[in-house]
N, C-alpha and C. Protein backbone atom coordinates (compact mmCIF):
# COMPACT_ATOMS: atom_id res chain seq x y z
N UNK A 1 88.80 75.12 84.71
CA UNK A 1 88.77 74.01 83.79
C UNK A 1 89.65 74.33 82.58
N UNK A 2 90.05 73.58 82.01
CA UNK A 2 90.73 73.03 80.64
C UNK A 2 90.47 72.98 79.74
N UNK A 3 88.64 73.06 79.42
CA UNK A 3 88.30 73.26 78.19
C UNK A 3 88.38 73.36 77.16
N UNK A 4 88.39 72.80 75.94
CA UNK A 4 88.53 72.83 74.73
C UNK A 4 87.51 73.73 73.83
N UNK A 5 85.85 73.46 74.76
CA UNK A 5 84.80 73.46 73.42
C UNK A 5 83.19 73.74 75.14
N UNK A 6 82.85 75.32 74.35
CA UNK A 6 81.88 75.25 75.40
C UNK A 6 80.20 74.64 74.50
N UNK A 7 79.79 74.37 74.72
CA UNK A 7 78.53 74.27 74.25
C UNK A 7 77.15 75.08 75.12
N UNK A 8 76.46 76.23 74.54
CA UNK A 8 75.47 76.92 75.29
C UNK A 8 74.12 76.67 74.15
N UNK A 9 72.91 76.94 75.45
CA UNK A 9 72.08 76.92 74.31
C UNK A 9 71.25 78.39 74.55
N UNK A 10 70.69 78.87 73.00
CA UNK A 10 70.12 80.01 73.20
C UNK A 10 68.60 80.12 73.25
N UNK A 11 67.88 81.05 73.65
CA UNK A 11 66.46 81.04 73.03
C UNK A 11 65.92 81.96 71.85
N UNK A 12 67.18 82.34 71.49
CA UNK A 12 67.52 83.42 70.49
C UNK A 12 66.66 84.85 70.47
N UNK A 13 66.49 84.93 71.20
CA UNK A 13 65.85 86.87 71.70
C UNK A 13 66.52 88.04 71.05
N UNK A 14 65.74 88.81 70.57
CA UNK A 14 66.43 89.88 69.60
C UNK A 14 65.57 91.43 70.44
N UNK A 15 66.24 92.05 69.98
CA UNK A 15 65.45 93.72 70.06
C UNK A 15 65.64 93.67 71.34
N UNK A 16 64.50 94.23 72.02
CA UNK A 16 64.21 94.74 73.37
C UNK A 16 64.04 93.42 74.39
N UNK A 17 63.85 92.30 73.98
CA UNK A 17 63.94 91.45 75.17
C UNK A 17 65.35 91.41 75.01
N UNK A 18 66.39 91.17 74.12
CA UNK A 18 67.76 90.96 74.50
C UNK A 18 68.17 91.82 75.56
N UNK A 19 67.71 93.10 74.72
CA UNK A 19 68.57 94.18 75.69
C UNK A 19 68.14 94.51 77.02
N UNK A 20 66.85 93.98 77.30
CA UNK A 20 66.17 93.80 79.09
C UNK A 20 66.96 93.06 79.58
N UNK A 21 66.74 92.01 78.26
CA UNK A 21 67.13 90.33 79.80
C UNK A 21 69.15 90.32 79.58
N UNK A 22 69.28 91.32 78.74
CA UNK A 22 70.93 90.69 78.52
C UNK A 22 70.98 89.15 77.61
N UNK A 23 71.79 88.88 77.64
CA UNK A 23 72.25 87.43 76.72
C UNK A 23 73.30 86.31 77.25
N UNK A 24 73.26 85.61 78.52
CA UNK A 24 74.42 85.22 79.11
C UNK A 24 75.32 84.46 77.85
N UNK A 25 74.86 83.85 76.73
CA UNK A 25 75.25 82.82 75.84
C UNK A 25 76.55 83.95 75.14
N UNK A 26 75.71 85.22 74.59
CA UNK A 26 76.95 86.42 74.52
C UNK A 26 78.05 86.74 75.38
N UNK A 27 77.48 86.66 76.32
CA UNK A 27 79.15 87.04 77.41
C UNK A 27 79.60 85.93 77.52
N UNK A 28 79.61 84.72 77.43
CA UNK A 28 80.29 84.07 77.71
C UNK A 28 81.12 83.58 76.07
N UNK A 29 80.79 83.91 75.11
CA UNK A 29 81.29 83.56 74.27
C UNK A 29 82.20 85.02 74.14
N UNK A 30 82.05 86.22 74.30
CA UNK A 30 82.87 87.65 74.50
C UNK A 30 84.01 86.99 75.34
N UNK A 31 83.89 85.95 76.32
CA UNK A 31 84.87 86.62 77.47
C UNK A 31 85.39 84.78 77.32
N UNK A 32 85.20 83.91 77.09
CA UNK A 32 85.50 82.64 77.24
C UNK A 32 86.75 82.53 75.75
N UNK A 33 88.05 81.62 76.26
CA UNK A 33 89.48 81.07 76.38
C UNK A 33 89.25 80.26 75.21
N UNK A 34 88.39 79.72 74.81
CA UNK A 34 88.09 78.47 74.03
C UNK A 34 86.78 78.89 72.93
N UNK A 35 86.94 77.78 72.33
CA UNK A 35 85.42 77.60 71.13
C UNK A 35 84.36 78.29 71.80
N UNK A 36 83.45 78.69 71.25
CA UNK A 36 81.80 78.56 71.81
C UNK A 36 80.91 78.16 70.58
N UNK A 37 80.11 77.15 71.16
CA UNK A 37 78.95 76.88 70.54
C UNK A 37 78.15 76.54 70.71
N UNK A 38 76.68 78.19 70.07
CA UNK A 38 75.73 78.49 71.01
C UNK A 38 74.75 77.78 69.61
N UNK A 39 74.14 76.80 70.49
CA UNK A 39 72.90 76.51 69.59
C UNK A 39 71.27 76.86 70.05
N UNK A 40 70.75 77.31 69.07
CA UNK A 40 69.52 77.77 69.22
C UNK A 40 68.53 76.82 69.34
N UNK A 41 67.61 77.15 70.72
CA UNK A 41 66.53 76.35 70.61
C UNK A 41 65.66 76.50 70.52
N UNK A 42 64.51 75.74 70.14
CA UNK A 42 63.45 76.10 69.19
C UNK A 42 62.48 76.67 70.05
N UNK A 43 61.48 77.51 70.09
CA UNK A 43 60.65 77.44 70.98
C UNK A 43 58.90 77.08 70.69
């Protein structure tokens, strides 16, 4: 794709659940061509 503008959403996890579960919203903003914007959702 062609993309301009990704939009992800997070559940915003810090400490030790990040680093279990990983962060896909992070790698893809590390490794993605274009904008990212990761908005947090509430839980």
């Amino acid at each position: 794709m062609n993309a301009d503008l990704i939009v992800l959403g997070s559940h915003g996890r810090t400490g030790l659940g990040r680093f279990l579960l990983g962060s896909v919203s992070e790698a893809v903003a590390r490794h993605a061509r274009c904008s990212v914007q990761i908005v947090r959702i509430p839980s």
